[in-house]
C-alpha atoms as a PDB file:
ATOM      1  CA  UNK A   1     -17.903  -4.633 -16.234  1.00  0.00           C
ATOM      2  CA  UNK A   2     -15.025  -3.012 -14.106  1.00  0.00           C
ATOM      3  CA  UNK A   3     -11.789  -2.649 -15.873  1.00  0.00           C
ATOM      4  CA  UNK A   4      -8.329  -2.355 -13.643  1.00  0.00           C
ATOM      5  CA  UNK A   5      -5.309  -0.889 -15.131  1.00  0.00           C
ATOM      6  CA  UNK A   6      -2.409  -2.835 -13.647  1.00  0.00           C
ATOM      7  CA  UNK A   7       1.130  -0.748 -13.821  1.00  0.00           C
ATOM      8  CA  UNK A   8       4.838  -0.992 -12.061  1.00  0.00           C
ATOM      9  CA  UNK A   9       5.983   1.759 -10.272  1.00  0.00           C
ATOM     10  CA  UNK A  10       8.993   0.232  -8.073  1.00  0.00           C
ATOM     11  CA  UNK A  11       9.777  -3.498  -9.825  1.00  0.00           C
ATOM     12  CA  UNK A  12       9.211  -5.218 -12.354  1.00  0.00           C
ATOM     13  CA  UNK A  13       6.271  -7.734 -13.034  1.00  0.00           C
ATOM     14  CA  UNK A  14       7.526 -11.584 -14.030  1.00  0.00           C
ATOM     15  CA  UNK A  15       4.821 -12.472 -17.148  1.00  0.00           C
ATOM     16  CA  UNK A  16       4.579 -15.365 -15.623  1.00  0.00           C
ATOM     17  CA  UNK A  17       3.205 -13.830 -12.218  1.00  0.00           C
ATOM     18  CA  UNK A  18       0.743 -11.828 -14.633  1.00  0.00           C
ATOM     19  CA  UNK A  19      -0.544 -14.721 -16.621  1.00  0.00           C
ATOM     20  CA  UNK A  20      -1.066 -16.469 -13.142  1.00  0.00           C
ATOM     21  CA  UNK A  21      -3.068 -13.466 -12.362  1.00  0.00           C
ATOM     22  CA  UNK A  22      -5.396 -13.329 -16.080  1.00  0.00           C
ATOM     23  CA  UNK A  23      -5.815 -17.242 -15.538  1.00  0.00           C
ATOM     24  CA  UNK A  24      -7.430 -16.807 -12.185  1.00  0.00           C
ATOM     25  CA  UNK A  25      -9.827 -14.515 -13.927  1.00  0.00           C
ATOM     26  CA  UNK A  26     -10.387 -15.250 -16.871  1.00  0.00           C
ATOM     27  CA  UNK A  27     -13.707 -16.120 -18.698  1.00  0.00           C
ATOM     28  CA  UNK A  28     -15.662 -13.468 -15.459  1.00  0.00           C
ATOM     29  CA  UNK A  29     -17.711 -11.100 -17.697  1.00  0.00           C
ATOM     30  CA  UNK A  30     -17.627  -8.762 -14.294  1.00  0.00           C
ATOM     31  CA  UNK A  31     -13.850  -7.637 -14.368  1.00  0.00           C
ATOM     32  CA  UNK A  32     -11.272  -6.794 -16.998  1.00  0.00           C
ATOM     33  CA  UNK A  33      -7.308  -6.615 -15.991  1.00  0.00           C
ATOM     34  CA  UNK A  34      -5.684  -4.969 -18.349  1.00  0.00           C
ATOM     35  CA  UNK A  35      -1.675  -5.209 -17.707  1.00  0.00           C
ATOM     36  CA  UNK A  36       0.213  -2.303 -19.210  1.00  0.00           C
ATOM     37  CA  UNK A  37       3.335  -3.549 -20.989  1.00  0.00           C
ATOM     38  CA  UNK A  38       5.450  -1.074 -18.998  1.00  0.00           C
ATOM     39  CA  UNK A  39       5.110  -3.966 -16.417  1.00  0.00           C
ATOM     40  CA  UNK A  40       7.703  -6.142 -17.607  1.00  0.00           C
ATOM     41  CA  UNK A  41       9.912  -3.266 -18.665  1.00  0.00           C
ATOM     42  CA  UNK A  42      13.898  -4.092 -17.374  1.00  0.00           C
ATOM     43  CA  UNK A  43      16.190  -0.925 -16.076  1.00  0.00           C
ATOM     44  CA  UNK A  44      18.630  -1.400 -13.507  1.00  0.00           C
ATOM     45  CA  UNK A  45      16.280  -2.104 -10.312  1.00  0.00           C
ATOM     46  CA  UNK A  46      13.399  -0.597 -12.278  1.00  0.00           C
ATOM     47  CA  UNK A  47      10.431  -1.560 -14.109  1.00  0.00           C
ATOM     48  CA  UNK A  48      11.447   0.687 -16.433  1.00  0.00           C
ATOM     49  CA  UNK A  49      13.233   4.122 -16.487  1.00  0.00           C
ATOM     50  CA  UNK A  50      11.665   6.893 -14.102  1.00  0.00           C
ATOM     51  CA  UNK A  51      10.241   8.493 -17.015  1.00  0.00           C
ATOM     52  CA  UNK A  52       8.432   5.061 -18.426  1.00  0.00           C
ATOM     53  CA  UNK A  53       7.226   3.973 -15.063  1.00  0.00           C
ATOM     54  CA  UNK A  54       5.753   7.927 -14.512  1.00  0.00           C
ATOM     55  CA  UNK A  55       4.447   7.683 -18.394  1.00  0.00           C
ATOM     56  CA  UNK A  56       2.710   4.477 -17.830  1.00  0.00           C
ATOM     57  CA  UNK A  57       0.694   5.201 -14.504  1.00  0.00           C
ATOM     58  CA  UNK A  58      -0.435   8.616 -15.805  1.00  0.00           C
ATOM     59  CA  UNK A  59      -2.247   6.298 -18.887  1.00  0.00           C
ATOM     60  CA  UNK A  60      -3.485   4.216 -16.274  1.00  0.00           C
ATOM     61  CA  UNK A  61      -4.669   7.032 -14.184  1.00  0.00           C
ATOM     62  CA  UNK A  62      -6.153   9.511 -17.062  1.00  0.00           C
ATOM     63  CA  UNK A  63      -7.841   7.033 -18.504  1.00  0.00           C
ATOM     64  CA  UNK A  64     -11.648   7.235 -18.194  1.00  0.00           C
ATOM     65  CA  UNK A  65     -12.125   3.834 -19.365  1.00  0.00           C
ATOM     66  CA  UNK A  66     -10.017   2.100 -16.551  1.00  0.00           C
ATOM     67  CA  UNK A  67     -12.764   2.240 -13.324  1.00  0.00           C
ATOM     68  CA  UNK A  68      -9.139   1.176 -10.814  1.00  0.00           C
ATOM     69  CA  UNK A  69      -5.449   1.140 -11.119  1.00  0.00           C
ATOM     70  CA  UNK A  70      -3.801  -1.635  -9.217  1.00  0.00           C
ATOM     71  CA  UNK A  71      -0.124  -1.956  -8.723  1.00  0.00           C
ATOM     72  CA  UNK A  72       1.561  -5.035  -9.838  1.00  0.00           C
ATOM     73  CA  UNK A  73       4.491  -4.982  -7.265  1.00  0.00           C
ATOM     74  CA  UNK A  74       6.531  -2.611  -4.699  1.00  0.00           C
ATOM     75  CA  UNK A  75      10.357  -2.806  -4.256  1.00  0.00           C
ATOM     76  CA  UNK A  76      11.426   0.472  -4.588  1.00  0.00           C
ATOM     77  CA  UNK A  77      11.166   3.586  -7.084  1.00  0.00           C
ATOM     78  CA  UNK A  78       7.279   4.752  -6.649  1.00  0.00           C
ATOM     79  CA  UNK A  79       8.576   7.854  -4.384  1.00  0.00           C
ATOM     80  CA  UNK A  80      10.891   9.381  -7.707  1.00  0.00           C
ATOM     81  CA  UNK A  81       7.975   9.587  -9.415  1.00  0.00           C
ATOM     82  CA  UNK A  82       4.931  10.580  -7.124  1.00  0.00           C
ATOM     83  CA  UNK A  83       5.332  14.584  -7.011  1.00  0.00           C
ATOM     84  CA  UNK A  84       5.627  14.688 -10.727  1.00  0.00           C
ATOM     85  CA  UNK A  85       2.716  12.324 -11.041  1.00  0.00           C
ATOM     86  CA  UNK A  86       0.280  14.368  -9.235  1.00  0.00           C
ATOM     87  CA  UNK A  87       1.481  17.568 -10.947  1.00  0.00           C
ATOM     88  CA  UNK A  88       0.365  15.693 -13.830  1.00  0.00           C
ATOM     89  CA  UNK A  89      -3.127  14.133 -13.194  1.00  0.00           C
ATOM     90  CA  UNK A  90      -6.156  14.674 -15.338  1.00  0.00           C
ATOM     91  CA  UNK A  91      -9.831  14.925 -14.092  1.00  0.00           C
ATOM     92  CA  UNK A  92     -10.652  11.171 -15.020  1.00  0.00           C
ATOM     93  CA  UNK A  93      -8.155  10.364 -12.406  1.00  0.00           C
ATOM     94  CA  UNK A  94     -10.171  11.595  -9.479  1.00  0.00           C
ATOM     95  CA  UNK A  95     -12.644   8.936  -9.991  1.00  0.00           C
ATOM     96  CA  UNK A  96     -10.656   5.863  -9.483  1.00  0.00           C
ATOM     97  CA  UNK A  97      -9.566   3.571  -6.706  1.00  0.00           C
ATOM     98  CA  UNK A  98      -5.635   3.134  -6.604  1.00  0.00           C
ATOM     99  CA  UNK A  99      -4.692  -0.161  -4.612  1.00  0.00           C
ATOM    100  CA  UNK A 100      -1.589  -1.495  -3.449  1.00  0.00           C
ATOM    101  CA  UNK A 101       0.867  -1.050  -0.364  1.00  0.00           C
ATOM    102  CA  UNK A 102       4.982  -1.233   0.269  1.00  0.00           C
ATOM    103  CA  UNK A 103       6.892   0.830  -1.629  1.00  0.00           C
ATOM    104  CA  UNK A 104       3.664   1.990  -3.939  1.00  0.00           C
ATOM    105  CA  UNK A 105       2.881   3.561  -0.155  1.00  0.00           C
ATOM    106  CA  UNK A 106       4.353   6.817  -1.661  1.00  0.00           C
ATOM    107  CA  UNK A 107       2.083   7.334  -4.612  1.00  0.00           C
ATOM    108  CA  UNK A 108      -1.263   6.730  -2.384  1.00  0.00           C
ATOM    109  CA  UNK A 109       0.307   9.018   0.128  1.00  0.00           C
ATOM    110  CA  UNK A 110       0.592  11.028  -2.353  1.00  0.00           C
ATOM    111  CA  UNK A 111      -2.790  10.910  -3.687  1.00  0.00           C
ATOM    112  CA  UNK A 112      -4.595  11.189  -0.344  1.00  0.00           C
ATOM    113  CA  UNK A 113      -2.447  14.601   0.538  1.00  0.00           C
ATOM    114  CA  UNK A 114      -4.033  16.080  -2.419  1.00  0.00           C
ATOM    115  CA  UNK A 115      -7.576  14.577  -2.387  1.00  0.00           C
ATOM    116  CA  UNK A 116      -7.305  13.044  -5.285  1.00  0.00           C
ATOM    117  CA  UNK A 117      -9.327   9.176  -6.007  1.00  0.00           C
ATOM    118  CA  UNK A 118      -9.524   6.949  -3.173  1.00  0.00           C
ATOM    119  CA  UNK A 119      -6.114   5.451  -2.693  1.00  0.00           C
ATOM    120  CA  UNK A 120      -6.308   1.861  -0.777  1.00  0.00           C
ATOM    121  CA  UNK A 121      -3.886  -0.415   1.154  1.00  0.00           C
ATOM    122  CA  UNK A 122      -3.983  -3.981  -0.232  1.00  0.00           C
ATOM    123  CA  UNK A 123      -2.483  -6.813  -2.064  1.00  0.00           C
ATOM    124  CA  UNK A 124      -0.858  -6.325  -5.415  1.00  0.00           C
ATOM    125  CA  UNK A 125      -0.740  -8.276  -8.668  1.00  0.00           C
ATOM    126  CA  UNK A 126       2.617 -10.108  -7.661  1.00  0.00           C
ATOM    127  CA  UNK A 127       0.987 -11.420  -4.251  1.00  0.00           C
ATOM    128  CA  UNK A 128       0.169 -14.188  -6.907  1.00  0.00           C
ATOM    129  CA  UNK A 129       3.657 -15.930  -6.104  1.00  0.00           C
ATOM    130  CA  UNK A 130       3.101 -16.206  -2.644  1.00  0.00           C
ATOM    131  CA  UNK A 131       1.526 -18.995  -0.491  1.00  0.00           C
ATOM    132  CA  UNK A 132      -2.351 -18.720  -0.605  1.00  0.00           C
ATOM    133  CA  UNK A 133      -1.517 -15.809  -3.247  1.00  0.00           C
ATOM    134  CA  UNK A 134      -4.449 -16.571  -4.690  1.00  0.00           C
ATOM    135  CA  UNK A 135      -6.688 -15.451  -1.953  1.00  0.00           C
ATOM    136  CA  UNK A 136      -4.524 -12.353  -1.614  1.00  0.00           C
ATOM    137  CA  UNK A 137      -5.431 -11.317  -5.251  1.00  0.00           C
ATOM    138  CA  UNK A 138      -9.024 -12.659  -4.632  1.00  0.00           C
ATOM    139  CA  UNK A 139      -9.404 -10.270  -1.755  1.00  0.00           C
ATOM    140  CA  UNK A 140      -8.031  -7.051  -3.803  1.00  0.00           C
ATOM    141  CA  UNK A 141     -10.471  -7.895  -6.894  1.00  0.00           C
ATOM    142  CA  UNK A 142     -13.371  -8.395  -5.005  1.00  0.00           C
ATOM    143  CA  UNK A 143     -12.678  -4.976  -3.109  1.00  0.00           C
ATOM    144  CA  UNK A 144     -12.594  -3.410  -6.596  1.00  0.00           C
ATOM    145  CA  UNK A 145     -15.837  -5.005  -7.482  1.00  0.00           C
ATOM    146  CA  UNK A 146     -17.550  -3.526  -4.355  1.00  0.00           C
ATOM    147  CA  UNK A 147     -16.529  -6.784  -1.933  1.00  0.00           C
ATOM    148  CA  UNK A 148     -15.641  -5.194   1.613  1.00  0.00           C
ATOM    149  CA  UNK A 149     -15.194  -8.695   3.132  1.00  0.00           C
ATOM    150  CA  UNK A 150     -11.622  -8.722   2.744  1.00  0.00           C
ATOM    151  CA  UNK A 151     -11.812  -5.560   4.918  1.00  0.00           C
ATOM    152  CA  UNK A 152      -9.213  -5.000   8.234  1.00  0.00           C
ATOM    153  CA  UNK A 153     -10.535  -5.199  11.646  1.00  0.00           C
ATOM    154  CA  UNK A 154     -13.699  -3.618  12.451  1.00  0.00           C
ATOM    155  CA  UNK A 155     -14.300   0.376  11.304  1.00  0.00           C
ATOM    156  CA  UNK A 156     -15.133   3.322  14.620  1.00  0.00           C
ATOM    157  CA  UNK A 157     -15.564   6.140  12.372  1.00  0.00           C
ATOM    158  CA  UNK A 158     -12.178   7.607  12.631  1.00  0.00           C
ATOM    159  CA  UNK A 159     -10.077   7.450   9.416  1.00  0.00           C
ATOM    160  CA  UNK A 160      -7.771   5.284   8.845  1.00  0.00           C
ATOM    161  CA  UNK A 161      -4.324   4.512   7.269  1.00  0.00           C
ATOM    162  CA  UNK A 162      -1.852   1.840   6.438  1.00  0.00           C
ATOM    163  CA  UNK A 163       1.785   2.215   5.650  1.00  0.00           C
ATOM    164  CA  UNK A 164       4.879  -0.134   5.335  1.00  0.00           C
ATOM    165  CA  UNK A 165       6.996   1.548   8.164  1.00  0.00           C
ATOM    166  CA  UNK A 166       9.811   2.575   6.252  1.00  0.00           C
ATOM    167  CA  UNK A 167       7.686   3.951   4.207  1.00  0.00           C
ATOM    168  CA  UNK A 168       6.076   5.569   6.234  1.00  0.00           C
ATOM    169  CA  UNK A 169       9.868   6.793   7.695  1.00  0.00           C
ATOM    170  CA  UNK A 170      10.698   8.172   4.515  1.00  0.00           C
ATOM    171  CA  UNK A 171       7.364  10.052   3.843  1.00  0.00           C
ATOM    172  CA  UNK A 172       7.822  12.182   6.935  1.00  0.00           C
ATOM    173  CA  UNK A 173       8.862  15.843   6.677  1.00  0.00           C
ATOM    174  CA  UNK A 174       8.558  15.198   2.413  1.00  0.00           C
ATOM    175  CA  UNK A 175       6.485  17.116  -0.043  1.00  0.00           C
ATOM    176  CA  UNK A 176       4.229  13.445  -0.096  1.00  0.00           C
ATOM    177  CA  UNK A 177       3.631  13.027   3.278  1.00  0.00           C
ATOM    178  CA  UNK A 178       0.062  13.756   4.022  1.00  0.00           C
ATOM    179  CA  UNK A 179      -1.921  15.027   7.193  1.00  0.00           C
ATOM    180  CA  UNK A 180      -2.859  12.040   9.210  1.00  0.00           C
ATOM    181  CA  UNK A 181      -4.231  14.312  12.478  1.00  0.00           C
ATOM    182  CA  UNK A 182      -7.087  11.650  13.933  1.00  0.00           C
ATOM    183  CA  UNK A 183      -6.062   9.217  12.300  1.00  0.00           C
ATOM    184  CA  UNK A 184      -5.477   5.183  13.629  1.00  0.00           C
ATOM    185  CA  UNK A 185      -2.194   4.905  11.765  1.00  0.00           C
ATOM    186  CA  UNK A 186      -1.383   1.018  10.897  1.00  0.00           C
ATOM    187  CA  UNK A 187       2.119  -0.273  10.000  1.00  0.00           C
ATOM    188  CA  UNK A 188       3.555  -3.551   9.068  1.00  0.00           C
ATOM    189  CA  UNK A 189       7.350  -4.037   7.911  1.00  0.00           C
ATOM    190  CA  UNK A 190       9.804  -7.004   6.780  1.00  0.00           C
ATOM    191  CA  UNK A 191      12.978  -8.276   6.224  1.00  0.00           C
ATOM    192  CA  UNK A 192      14.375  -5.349   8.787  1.00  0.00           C
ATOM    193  CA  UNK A 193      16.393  -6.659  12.073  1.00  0.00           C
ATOM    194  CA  UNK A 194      14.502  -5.360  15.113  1.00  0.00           C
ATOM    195  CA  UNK A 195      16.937  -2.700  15.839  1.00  0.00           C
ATOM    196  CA  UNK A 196      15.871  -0.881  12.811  1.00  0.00           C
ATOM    197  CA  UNK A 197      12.515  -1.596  13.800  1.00  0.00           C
ATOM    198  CA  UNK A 198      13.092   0.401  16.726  1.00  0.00           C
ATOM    199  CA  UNK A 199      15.221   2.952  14.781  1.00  0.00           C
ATOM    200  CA  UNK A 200      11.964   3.658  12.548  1.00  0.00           C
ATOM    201  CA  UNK A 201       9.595   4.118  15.312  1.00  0.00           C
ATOM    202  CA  UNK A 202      11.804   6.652  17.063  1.00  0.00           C
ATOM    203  CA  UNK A 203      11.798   8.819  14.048  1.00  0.00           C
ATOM    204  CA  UNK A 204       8.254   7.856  13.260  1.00  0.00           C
ATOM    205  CA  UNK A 205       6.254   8.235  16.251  1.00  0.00           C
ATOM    206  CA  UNK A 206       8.498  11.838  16.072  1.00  0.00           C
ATOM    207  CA  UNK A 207       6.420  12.840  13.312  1.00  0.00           C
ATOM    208  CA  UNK A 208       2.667  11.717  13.918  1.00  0.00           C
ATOM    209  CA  UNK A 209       1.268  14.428  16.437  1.00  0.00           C
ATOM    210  CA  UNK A 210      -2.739  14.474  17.181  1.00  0.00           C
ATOM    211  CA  UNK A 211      -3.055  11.044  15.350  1.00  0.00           C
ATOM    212  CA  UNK A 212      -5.740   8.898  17.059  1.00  0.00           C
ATOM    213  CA  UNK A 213      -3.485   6.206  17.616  1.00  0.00           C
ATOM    214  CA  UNK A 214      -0.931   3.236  16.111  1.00  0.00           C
ATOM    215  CA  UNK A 215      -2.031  -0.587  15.555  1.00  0.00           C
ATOM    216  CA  UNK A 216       0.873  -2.993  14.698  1.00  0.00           C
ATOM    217  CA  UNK A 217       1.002  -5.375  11.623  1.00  0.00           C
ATOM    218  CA  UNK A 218       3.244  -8.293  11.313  1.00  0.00           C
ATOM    219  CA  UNK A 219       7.159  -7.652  11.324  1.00  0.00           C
ATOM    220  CA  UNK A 220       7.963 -10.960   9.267  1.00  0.00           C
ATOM    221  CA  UNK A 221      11.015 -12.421   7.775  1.00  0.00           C
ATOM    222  CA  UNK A 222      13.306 -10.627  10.761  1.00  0.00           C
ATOM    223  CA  UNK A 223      16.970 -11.363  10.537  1.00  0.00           C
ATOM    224  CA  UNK A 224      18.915 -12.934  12.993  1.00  0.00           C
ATOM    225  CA  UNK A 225      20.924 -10.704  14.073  1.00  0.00           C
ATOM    226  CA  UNK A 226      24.716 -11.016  15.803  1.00  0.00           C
ATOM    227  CA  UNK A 227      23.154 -10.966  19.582  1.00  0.00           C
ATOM    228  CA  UNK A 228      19.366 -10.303  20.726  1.00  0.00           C
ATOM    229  CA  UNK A 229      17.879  -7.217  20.677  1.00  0.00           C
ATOM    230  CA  UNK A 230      15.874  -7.496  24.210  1.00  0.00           C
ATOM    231  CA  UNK A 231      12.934  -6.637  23.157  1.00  0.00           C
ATOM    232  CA  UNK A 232       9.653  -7.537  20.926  1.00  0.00           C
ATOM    233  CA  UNK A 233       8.397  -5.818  18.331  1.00  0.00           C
ATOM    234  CA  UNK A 234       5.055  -4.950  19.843  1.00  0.00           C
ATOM    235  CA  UNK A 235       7.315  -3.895  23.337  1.00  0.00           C
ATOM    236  CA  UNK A 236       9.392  -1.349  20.821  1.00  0.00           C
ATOM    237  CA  UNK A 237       5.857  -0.048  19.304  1.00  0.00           C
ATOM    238  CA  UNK A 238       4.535   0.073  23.069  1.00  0.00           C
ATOM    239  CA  UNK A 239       7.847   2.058  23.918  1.00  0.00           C
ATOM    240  CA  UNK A 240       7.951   4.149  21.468  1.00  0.00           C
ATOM    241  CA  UNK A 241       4.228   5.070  21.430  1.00  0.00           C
ATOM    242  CA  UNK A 242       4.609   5.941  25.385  1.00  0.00           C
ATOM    243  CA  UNK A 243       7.325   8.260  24.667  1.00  0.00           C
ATOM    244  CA  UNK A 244       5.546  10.267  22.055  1.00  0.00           C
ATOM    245  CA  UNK A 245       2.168  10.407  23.890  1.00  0.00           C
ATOM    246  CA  UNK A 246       0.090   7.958  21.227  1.00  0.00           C
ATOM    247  CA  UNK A 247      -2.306   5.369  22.248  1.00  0.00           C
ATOM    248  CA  UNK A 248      -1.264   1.756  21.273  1.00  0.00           C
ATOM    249  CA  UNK A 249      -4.248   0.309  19.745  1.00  0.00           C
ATOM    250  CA  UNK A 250      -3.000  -2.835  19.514  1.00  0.00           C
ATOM    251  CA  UNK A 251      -2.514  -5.751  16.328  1.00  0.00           C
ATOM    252  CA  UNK A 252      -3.494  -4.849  12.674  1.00  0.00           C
ATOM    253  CA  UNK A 253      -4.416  -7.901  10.318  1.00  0.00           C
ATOM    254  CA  UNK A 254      -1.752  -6.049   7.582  1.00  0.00           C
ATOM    255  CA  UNK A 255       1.446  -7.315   6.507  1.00  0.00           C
ATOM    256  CA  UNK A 256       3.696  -8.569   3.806  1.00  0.00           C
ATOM    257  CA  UNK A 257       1.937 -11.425   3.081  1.00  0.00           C
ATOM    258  CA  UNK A 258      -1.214 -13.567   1.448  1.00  0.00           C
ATOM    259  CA  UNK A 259      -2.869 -12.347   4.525  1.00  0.00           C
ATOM    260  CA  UNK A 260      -2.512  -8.698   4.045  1.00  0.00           C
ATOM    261  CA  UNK A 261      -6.138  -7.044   4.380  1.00  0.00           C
ATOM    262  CA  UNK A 262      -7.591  -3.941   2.821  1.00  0.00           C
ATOM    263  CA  UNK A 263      -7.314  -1.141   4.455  1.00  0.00           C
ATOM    264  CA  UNK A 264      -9.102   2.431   2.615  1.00  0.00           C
ATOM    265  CA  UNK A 265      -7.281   5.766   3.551  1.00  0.00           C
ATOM    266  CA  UNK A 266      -9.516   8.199   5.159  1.00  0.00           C
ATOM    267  CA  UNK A 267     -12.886   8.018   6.885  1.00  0.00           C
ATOM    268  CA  UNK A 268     -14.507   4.421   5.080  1.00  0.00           C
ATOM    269  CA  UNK A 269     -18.091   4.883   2.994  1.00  0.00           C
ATOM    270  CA  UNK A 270     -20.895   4.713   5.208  1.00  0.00           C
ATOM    271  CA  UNK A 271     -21.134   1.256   2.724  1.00  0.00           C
ATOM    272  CA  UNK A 272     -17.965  -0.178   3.937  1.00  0.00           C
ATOM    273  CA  UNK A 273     -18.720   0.088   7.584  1.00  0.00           C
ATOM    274  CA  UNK A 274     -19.443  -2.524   9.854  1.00  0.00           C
END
């Protein structure tokens, strides 16, 4: 039987969203989710206090009974404690897969830098609440369990990466940011107006030399803004791309949404291959 450790790092965790999670699995003598209580924790924006939400991934992370740790939710508040985190790391938490994507972007950025685990873009615990949630959280378990259906797009043997793009923004030129030379770098984002879109890729594509190239997730939920912006979001990742000499691979199957696919950091198993 797998067990998954299930922490906060950014938001809170509803119990409700949780229970909806232990009900889809329950009774499966395969898998064990084991929700730390630091999920439903309450401080300001936080699940929890920096030092609670840093406390209660390093007991998901040390622990050599847990086989995963999956993140419940993103928001914001992974990045305050990711450098601390790795400082802290024991040798049981080299062994685990670490899954999740938004704002928990940080801590697998994090974690890849320093070649530690095998940190994973996918859904989290709270993809529960959306529509087809279920799926979403389907997909994540069954890539813990060994199921690489739920994997994106088909793999070349280069390495690969996926980021939230403001994420990604914000890891650049930090102490987390890791090396992504070769890489096909992926990015989805949300709720931004297409002018910061473009704003992001400008500073972005400013900070990915010798990558092997950018594929585009969804930009959902875009606000309307006071007067059109003139151009698409694939034209500004096509612009931008041009300007900074990297090929434009085209769409990604990521995003912030039931749909969201898995996507491992790094060069994929010779087992996850297609």
């Amino acid at each position: 039987m797998k067990r998954i450790a299930i922490c906060a790092p950014g938001k809170r965790l509803e119990r409700e969203h949780a229970d909806a999670v232990l009900d889809r699995f329950a009774g499966r003598d395969d898998v064990e989710l084991v929700f730390h209580k630091q999920c439903f924790e309450r401080h300001g924006h936080f699940a929890g206090d920096d030092a609670t939400r840093l406390a209660a991934f390093l007991e998901c992370a040390n622990d050599p009974q847990f086989d995963a740790v999956w993140f419940a939710a993103g928001g914001y508040g992974s990045n305050r404690i990711a450098a601390d985190a790795i400082a802290r790391l024991e040798p049981a938490a080299a062994g685990k897969t670490y899954l999740g994507y938004s704002d928990t972007g940080y801590i697998l950025a994090a974690l890849y830098r320093n070649n530690i685990g095998r940190p994973v873009h996918g859904p989290m615990a709270l993809d529960i609440a959306r529509d087809g949630g279920g799926a979403a959280v389907d997909r994540a378990v069954g890539y813990l369990l060994g199921d690489t259906s739920g994997f994106e797009g088909e793999l070349d043997g280069r390495p690969i990466i996926a980021f939230n793009l403001t994420t990604l923004a914000m890891l650049c030129g930090t102490e987390l940011m890791p090396d992504l030379t070769g890489h096909v770098v992926m990015v989805e984002e949300v709720a931004e107006h297409l002018y910061a879109v473009d704003r992001l890729f400008f500073h972005v594509t400013q900070h990915l030399p010798g990558i092997a190239g950018l594929r585009l997730g969804r930009i959902s939920d875009v606000p309307e803004n006071d007067r059109p912006f003139g151009q698409s979001e694939e034209e500004i990742a096509r612009h931008w791309c041009e300007r900074a000499g990297i090929d434009y691979l085209g769409f990604a199957d990521i995003g912030h949404d039931a749909a969201n696919r898995i996507v491992p950091f790094g060069l994929a198993p010779l087992s996850e291959r297609a």
